[in-house]
C-alpha atoms as a PDB file:
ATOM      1  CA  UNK A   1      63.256 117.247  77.482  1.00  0.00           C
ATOM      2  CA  UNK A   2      66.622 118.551  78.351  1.00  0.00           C
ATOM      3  CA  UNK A   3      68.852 116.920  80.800  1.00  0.00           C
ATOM      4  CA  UNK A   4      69.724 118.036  84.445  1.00  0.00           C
ATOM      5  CA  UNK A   5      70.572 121.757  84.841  1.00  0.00           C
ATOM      6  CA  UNK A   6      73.794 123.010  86.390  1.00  0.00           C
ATOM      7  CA  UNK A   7      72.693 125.006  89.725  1.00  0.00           C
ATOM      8  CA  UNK A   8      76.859 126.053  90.839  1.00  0.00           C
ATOM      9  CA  UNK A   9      80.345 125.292  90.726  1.00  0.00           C
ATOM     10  CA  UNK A  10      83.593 124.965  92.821  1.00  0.00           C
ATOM     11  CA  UNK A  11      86.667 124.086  92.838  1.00  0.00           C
ATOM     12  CA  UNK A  12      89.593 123.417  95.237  1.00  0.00           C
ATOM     13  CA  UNK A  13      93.705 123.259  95.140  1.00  0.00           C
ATOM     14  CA  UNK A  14      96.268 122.078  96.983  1.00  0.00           C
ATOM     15  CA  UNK A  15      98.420 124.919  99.000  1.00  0.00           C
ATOM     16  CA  UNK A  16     101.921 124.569  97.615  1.00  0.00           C
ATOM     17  CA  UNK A  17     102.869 125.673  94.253  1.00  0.00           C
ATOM     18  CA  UNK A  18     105.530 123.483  92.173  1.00  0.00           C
ATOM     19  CA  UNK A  19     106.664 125.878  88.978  1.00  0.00           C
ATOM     20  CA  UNK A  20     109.078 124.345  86.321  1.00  0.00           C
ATOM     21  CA  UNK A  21     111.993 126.304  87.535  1.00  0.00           C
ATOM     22  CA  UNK A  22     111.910 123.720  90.920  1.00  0.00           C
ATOM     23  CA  UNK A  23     110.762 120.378  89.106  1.00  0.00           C
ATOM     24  CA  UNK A  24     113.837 121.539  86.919  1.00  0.00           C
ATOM     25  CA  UNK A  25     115.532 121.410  90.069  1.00  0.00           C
ATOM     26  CA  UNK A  26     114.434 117.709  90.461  1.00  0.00           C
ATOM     27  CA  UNK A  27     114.611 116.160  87.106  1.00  0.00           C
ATOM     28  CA  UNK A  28     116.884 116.871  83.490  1.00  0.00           C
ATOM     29  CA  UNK A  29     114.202 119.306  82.766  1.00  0.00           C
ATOM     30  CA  UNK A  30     113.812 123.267  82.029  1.00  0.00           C
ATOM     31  CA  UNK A  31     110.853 126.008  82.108  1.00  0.00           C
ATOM     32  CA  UNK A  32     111.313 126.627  78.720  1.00  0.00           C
ATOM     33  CA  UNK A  33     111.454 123.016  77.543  1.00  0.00           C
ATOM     34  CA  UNK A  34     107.946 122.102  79.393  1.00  0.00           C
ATOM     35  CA  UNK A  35     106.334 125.338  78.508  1.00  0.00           C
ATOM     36  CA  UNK A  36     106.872 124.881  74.858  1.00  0.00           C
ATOM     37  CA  UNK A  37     105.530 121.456  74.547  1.00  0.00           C
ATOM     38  CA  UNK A  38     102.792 121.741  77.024  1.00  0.00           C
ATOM     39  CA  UNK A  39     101.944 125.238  77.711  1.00  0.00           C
ATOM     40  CA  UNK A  40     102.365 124.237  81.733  1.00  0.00           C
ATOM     41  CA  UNK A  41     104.063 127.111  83.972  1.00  0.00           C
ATOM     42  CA  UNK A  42     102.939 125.608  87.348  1.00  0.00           C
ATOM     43  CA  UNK A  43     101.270 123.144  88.959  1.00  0.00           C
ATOM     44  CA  UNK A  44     100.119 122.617  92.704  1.00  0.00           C
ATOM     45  CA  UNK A  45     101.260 119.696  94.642  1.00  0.00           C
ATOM     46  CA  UNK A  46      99.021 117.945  97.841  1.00  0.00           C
ATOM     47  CA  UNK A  47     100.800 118.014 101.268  1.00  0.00           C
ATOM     48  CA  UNK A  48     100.545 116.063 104.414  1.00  0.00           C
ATOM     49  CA  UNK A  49      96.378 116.203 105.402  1.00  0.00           C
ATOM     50  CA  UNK A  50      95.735 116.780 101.688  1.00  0.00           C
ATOM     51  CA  UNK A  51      94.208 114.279 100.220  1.00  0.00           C
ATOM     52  CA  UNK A  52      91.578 113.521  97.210  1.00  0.00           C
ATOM     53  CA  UNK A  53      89.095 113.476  99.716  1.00  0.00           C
ATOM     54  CA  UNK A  54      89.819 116.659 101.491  1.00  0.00           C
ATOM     55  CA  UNK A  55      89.855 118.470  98.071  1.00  0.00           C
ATOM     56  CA  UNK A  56      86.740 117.056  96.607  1.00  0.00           C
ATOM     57  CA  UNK A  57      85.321 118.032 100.117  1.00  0.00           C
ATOM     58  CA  UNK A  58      86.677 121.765 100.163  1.00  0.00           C
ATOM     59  CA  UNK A  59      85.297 121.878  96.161  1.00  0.00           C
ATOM     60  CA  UNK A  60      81.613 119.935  96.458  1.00  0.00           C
ATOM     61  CA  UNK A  61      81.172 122.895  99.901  1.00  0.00           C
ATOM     62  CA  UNK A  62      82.248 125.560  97.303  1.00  0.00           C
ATOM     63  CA  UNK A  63      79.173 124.498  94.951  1.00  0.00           C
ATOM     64  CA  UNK A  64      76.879 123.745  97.513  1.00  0.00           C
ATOM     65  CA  UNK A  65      77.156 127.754  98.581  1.00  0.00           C
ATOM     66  CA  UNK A  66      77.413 128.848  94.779  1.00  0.00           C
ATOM     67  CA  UNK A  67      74.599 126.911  93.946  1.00  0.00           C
ATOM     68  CA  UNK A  68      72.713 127.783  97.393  1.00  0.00           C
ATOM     69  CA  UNK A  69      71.634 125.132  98.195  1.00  0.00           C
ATOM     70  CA  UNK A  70      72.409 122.862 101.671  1.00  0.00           C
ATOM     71  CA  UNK A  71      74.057 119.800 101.555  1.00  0.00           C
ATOM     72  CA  UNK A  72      71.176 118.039 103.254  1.00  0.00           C
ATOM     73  CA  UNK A  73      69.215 118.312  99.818  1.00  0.00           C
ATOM     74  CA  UNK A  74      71.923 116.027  97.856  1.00  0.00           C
ATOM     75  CA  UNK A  75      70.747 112.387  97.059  1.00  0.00           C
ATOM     76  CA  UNK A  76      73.759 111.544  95.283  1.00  0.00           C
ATOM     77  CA  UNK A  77      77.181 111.900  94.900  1.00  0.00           C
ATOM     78  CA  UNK A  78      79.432 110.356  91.895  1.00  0.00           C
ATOM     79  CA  UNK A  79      83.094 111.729  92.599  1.00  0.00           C
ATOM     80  CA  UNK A  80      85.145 110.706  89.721  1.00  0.00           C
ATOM     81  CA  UNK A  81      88.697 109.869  90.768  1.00  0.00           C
ATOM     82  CA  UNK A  82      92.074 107.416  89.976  1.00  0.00           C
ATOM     83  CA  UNK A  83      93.492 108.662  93.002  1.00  0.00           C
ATOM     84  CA  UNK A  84      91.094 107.429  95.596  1.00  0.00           C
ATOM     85  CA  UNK A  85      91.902 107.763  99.352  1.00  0.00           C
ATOM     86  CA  UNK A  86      91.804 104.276  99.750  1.00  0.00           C
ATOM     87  CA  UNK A  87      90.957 101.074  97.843  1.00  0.00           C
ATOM     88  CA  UNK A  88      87.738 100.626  99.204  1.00  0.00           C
ATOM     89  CA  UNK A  89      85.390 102.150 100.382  1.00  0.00           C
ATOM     90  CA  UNK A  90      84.662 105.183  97.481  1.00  0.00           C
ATOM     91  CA  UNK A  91      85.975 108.285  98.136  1.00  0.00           C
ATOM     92  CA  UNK A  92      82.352 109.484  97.242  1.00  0.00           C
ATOM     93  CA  UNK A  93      81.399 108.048 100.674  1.00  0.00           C
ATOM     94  CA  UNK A  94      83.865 109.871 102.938  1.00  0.00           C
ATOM     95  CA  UNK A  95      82.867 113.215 101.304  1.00  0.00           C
ATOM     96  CA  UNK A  96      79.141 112.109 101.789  1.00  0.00           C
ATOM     97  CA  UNK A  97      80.277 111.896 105.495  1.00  0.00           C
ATOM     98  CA  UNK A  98      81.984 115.156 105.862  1.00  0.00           C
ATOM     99  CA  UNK A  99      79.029 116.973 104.222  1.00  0.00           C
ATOM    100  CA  UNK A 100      76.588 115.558 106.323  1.00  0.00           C
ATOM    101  CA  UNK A 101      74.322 114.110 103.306  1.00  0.00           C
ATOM    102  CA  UNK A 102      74.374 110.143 104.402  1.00  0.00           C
ATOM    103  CA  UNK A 103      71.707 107.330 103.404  1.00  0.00           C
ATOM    104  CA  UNK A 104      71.919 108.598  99.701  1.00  0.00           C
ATOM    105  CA  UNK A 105      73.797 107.107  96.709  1.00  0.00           C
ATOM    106  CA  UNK A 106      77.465 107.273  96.392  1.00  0.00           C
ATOM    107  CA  UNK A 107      79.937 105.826  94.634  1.00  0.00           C
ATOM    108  CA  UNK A 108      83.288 106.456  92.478  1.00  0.00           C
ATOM    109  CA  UNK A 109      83.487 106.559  88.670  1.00  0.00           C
ATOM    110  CA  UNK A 110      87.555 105.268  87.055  1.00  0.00           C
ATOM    111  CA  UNK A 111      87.565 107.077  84.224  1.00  0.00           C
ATOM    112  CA  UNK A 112      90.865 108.597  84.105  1.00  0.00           C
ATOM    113  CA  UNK A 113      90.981 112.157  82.653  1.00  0.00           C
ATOM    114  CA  UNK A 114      87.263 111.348  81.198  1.00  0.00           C
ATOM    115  CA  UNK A 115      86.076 110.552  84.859  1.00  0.00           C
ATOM    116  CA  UNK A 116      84.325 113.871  84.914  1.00  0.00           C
ATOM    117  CA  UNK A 117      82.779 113.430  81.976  1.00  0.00           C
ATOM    118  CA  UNK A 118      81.518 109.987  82.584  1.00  0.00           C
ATOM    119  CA  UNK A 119      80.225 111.079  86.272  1.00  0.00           C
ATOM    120  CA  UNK A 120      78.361 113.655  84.901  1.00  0.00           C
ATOM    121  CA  UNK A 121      76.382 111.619  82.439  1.00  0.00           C
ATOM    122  CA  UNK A 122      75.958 108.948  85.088  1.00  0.00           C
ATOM    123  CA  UNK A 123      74.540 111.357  87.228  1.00  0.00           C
ATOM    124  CA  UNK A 124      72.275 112.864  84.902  1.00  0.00           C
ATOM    125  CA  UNK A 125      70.865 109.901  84.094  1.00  0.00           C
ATOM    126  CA  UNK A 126      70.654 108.662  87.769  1.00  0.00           C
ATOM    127  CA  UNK A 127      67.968 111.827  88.190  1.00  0.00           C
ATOM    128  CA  UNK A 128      66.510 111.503  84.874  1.00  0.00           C
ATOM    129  CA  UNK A 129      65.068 108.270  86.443  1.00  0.00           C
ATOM    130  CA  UNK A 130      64.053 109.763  89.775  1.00  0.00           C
ATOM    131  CA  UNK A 131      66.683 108.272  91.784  1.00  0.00           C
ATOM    132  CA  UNK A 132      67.836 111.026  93.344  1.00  0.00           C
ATOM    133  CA  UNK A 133      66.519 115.118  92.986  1.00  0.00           C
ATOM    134  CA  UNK A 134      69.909 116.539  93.692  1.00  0.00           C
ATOM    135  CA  UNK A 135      73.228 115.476  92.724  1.00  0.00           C
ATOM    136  CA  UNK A 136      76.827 116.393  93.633  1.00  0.00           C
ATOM    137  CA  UNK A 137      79.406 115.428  90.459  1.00  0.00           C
ATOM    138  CA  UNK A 138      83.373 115.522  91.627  1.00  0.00           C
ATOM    139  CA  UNK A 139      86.216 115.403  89.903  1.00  0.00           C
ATOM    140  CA  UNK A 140      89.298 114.672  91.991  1.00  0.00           C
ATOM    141  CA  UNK A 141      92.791 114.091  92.135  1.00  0.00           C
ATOM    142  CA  UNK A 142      95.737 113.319  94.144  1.00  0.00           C
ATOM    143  CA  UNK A 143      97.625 112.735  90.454  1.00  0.00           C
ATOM    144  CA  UNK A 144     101.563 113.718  92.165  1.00  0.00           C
ATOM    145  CA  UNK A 145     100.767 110.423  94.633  1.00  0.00           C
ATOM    146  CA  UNK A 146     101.329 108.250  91.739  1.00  0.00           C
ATOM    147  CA  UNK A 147     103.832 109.750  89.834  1.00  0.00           C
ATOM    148  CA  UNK A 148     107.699 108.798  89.063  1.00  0.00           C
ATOM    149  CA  UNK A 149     109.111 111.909  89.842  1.00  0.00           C
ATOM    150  CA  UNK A 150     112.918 110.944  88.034  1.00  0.00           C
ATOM    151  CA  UNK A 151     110.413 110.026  84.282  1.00  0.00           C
ATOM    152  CA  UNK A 152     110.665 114.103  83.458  1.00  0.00           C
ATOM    153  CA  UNK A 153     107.844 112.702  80.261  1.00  0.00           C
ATOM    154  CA  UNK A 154     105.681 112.694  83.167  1.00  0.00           C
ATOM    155  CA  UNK A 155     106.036 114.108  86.293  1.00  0.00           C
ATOM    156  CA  UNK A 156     106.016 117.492  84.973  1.00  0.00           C
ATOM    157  CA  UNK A 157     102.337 117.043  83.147  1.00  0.00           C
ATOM    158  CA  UNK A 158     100.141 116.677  86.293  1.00  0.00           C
ATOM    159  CA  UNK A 159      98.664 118.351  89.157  1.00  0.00           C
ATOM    160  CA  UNK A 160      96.319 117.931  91.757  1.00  0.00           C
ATOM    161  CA  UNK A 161      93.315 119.724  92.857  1.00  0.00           C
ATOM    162  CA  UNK A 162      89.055 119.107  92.466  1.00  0.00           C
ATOM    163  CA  UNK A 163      86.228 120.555  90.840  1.00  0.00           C
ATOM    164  CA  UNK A 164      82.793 120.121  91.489  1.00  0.00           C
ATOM    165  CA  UNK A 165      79.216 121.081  90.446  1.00  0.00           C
ATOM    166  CA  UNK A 166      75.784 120.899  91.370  1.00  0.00           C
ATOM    167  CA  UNK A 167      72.913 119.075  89.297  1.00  0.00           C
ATOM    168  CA  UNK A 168      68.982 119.647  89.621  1.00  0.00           C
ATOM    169  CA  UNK A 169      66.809 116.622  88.448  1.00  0.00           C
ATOM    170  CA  UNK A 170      65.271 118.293  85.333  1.00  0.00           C
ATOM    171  CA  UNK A 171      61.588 119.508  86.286  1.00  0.00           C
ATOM    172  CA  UNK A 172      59.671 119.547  82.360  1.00  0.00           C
ATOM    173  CA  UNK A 173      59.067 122.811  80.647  1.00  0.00           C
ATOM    174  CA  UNK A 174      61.143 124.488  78.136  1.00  0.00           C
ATOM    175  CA  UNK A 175      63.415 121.469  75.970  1.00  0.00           C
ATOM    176  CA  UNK A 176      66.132 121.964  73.285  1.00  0.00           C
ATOM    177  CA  UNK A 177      69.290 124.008  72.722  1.00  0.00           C
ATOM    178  CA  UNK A 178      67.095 127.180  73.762  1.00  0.00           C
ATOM    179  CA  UNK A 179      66.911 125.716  77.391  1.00  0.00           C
ATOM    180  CA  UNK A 180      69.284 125.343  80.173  1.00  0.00           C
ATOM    181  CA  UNK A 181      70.421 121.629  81.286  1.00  0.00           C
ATOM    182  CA  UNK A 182      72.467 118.891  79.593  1.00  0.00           C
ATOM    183  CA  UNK A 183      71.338 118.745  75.898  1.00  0.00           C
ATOM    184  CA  UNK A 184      73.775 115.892  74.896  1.00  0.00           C
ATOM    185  CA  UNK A 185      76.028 113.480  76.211  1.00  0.00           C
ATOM    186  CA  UNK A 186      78.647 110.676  74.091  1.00  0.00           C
ATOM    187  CA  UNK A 187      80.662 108.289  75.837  1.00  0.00           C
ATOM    188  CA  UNK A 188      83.122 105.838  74.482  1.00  0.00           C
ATOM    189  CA  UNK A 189      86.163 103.863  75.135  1.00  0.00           C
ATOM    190  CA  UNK A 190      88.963 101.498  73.523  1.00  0.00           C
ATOM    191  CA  UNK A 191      90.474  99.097  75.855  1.00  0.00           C
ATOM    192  CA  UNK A 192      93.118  98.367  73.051  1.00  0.00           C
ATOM    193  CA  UNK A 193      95.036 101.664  73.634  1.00  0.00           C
ATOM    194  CA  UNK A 194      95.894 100.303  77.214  1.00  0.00           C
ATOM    195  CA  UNK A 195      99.648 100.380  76.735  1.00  0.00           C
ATOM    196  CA  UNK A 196      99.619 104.128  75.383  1.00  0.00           C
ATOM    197  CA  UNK A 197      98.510 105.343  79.037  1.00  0.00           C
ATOM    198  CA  UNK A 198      97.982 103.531  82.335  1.00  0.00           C
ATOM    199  CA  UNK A 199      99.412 102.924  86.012  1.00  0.00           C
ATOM    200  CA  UNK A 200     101.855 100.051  86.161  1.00  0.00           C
ATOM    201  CA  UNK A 201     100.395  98.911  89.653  1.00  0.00           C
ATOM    202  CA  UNK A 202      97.497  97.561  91.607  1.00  0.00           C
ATOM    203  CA  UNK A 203      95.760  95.957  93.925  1.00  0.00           C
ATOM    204  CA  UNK A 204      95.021  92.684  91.419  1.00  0.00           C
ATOM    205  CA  UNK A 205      98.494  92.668  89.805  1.00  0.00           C
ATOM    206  CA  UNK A 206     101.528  94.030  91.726  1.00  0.00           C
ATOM    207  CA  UNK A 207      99.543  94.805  94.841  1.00  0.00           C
ATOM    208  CA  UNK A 208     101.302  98.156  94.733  1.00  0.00           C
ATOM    209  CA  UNK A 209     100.014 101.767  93.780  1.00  0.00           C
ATOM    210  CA  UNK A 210     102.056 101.820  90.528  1.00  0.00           C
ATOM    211  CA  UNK A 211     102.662 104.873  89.010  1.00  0.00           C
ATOM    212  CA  UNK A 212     101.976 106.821  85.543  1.00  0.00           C
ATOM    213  CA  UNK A 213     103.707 105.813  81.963  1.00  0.00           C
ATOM    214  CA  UNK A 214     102.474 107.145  78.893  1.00  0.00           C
ATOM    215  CA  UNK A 215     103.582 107.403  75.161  1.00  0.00           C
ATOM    216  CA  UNK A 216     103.147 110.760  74.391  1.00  0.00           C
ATOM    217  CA  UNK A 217     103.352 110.657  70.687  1.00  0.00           C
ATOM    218  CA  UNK A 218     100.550 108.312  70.838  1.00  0.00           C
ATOM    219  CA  UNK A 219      98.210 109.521  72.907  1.00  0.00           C
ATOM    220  CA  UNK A 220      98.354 113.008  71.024  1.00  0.00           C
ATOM    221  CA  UNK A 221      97.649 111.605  68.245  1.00  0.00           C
ATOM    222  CA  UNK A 222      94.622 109.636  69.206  1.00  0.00           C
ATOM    223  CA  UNK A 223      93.537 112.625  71.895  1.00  0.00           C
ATOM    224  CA  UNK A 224      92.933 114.940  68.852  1.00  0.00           C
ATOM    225  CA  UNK A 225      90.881 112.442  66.205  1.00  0.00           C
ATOM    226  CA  UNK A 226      88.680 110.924  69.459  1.00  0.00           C
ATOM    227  CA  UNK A 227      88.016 114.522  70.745  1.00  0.00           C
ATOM    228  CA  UNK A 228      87.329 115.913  67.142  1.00  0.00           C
ATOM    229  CA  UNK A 229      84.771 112.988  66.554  1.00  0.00           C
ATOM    230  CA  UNK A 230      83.050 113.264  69.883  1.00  0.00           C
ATOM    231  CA  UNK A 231      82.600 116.783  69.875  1.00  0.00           C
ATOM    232  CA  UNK A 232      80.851 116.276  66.319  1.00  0.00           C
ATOM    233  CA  UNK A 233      78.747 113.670  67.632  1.00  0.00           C
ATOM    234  CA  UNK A 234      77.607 115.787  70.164  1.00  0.00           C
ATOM    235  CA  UNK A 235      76.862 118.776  68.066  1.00  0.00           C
ATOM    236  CA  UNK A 236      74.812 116.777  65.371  1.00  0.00           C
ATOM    237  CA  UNK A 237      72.646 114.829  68.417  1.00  0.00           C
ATOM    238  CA  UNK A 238      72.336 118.534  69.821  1.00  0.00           C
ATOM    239  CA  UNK A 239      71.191 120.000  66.110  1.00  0.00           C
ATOM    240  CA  UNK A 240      74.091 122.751  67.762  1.00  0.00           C
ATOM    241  CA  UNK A 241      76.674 123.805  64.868  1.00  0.00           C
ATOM    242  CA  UNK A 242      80.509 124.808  66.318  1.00  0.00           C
ATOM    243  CA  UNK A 243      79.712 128.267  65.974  1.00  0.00           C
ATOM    244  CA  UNK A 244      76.718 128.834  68.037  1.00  0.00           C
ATOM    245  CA  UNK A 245      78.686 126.988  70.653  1.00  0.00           C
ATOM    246  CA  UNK A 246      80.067 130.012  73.584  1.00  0.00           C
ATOM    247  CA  UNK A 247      82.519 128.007  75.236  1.00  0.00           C
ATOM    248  CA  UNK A 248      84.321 124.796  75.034  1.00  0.00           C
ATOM    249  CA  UNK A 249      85.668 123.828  78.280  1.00  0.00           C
ATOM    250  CA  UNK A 250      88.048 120.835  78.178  1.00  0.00           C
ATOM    251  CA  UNK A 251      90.320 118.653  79.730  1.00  0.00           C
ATOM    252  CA  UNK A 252      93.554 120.161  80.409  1.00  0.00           C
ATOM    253  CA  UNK A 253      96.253 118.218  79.415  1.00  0.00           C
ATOM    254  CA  UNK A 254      98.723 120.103  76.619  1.00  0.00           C
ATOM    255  CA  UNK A 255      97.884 122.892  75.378  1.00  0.00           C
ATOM    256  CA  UNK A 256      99.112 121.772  71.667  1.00  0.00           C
ATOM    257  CA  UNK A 257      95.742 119.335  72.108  1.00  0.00           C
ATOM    258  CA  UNK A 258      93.657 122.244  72.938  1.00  0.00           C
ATOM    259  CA  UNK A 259      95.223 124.185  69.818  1.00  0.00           C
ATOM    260  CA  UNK A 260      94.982 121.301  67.169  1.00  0.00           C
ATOM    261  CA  UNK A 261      91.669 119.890  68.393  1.00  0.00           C
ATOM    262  CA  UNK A 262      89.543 123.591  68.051  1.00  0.00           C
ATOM    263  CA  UNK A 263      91.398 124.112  64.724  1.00  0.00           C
ATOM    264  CA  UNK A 264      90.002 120.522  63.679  1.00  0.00           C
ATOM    265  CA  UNK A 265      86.546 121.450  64.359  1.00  0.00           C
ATOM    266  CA  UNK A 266      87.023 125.243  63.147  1.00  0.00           C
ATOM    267  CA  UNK A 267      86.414 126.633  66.870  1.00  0.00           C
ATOM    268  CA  UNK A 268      87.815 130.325  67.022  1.00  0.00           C
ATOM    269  CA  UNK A 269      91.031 129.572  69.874  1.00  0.00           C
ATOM    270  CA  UNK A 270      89.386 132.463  72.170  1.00  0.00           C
ATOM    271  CA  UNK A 271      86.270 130.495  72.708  1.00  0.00           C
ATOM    272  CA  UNK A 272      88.940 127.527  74.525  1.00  0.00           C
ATOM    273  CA  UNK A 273      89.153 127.930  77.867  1.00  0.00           C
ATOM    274  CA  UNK A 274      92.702 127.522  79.299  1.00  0.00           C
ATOM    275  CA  UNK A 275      93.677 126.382  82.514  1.00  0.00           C
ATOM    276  CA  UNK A 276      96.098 123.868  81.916  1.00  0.00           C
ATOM    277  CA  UNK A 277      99.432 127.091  82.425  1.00  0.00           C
ATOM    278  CA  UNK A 278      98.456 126.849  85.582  1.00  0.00           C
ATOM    279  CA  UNK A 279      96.895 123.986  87.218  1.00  0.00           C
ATOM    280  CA  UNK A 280      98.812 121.279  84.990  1.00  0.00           C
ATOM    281  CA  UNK A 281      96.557 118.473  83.772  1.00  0.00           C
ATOM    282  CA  UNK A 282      94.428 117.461  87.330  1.00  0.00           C
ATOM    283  CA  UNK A 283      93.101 114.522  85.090  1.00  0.00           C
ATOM    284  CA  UNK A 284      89.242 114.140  86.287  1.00  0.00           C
ATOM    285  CA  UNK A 285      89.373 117.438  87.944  1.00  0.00           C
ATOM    286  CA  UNK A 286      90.336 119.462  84.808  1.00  0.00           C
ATOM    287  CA  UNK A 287      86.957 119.862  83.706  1.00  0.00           C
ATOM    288  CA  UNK A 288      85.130 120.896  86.537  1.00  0.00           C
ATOM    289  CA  UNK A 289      88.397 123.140  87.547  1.00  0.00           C
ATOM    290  CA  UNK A 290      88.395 125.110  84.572  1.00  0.00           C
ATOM    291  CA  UNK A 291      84.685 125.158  84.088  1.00  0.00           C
ATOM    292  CA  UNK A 292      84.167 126.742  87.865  1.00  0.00           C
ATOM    293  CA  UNK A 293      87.397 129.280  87.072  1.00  0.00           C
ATOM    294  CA  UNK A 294      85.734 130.583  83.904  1.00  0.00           C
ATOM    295  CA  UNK A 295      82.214 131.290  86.195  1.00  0.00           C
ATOM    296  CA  UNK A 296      83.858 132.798  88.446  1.00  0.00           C
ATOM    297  CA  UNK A 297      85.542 135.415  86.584  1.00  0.00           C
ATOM    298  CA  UNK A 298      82.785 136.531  83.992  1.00  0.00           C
ATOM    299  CA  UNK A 299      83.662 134.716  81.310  1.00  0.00           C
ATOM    300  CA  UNK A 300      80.911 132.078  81.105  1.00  0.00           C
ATOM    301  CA  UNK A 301      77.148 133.821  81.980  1.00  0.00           C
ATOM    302  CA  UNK A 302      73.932 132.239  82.687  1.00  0.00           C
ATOM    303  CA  UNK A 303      72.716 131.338  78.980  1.00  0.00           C
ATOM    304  CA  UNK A 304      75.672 130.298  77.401  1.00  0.00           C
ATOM    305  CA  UNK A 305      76.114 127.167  75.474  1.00  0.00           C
ATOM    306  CA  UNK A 306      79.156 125.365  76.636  1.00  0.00           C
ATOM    307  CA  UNK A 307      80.732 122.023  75.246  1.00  0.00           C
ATOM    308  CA  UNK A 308      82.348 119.811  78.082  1.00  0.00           C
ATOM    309  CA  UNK A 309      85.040 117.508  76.449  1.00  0.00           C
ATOM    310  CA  UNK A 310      87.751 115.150  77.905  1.00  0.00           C
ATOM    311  CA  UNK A 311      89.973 112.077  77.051  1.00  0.00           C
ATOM    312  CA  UNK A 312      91.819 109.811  79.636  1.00  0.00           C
ATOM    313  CA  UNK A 313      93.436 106.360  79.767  1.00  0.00           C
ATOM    314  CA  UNK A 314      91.949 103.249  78.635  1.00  0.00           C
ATOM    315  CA  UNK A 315      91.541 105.348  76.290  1.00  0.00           C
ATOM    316  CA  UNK A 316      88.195 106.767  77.200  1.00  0.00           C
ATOM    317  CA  UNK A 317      86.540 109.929  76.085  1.00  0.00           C
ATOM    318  CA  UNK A 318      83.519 112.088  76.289  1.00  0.00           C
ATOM    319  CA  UNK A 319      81.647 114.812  75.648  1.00  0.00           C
ATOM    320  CA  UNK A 320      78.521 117.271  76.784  1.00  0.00           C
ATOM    321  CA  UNK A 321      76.802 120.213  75.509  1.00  0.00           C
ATOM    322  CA  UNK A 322      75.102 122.357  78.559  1.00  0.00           C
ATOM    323  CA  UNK A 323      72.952 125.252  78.147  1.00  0.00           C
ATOM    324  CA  UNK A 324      73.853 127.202  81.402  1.00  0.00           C
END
């Protein structure tokens, strides 16, 4: 039997716009410079009252109406985050608040960039089980909170905004790559690569909010062999080749990944979608961001086979195939 199905999407963004020409007004930077080795043009930036919170909010009430469905029907919300309003309690829990969906399960997933991915097969399996009928999956950031805005290797990469979707407990019936709902799902992680990509603070350590440092090279390198290998897990679990696949929606975070990872599995470029020019890399919110963008303007239909794909720090990484 197939997993949960996807019922709607939505997304949410910050209101101020940051392109490269004013970072480059900030830090030894230029449009051209960013543009060419990540494919980023813009990026939006939270302001005072914006928070990770407020965004997964404004994103899970988008999906609630696309999926039509009220917010008193949710059991469960897993809001995937590294930006979290506050240390404790989860995030998840002031957006179960604001929606008006209390006394059900909810709680945050640290995955990094994977976060989405990892909520969503959390999730899944939380209503596989019965746990819950309904489920709300977030991915959220506040990504420009935690940033060193004079390290130009990284304060021009990120973003922040949410993205959110809708799951239905599956109900029987149809199974396989013919039917809609999660077909597969691989997880993984490598607690060795910590150094590559990580926050130099926290609660435990410096009892500061740290911020982002990353080695690049690195983490381009693995990105593209973890991603490749994932995806081809997936596919041979799903008995799916890479052509019959639609869409591929993945994490945003260069666009030379996107490029070298479809050419690695063969993927025709036009089946990528591309978000990452304009929203930046939103880390867990990439996913869910670009997935809800490509709904909403035609370009992924009700039926199509779509590949959800992601890698973060610690390293993790992940990967789902979803019949529509």
């Amino acid at each position: 039997m197939n997993g949960s199905r996807l019922l709607g999407t939505g997304s949410a963004l910050p209101a101020k716009v940051v392109t490269n020409a004013e970072l480059a007004e900030r830090v030894d930077t230029t449009d051209e410079w960013i543009v060419e080795r990540t494919g980023i043009r813009q990026r939006y930036i939270a302001g005072e009252g914006e928070t990770t919170a407020t965004l997964a909010t404004a994103a899970a009430r988008a999906a609630l109406a696309d999926a039509g469905v009220d917010a008193s029907s949710i059991g469960l919300i897993v809001l995937a985050t590294a930006t979290p309003d506050n240390t404790f309690p989860a995030t998840a829990t002031k957006v179960q608040a604001a929606l008006g969906c209390n006394g059900g399960i909810a709680f945050d997933v640290a995955a990094v960039c994977s976060g989405f991915l990892y909520a969503l097969a959390t999730a899944d399996s939380l209503l596989r089980t019965g746990m819950a009928k309904r489920a709300l999956v977030i991915g959220a950031e506040t990504f420009s909170r935690i940033l060193d805005w004079e390290d130009r290797t990284t304060c021009v990469l990120f973003g922040d905004g949410a993205g959110a979707v809708v799951l239905e407990a599956p109900s029987g019936g149809d199974s396989g790559k013919n039917a809609p709902g999660i077909i597969a799902s691989r997880l993984h992680a490598d607690g060795a690569c910590h150094d590559l990509l990580y926050v130099d603070g926290g609660p435990s350590t410096t009892q500061t909010v740290g911020h982002v440092r990353m080695k690049g090279r690195e983490v381009f390198r693995h990105a593209v062999v973890n991603l490749s290998s994932v995806l081809r897990e997936v596919l041979d679990e799903a008995g799916v080749s890479a052509d019959e696949i639609d869409w591929v929606v993945p994490h945003q975070a260069n666009a030379r990944i996107l490029d070298a990872t479809a050419k690695k599995l063969g993927l025709a470029p036009e089946k990528v979608i591309v978000t990452v020019d304009v929203h930046a890399n939103t880390s867990a919110a990439s996913v869910p961001l670009a997935l809800d963008v490509a709904r909403k303007d035609g370009r992924i239909k009700p039926g199509d086979l779509v590949m959800l794909e992601a890698m973060g720090g610690g390293f993790t990484w992940g990967a789902s195939l979803i019949r529509l």
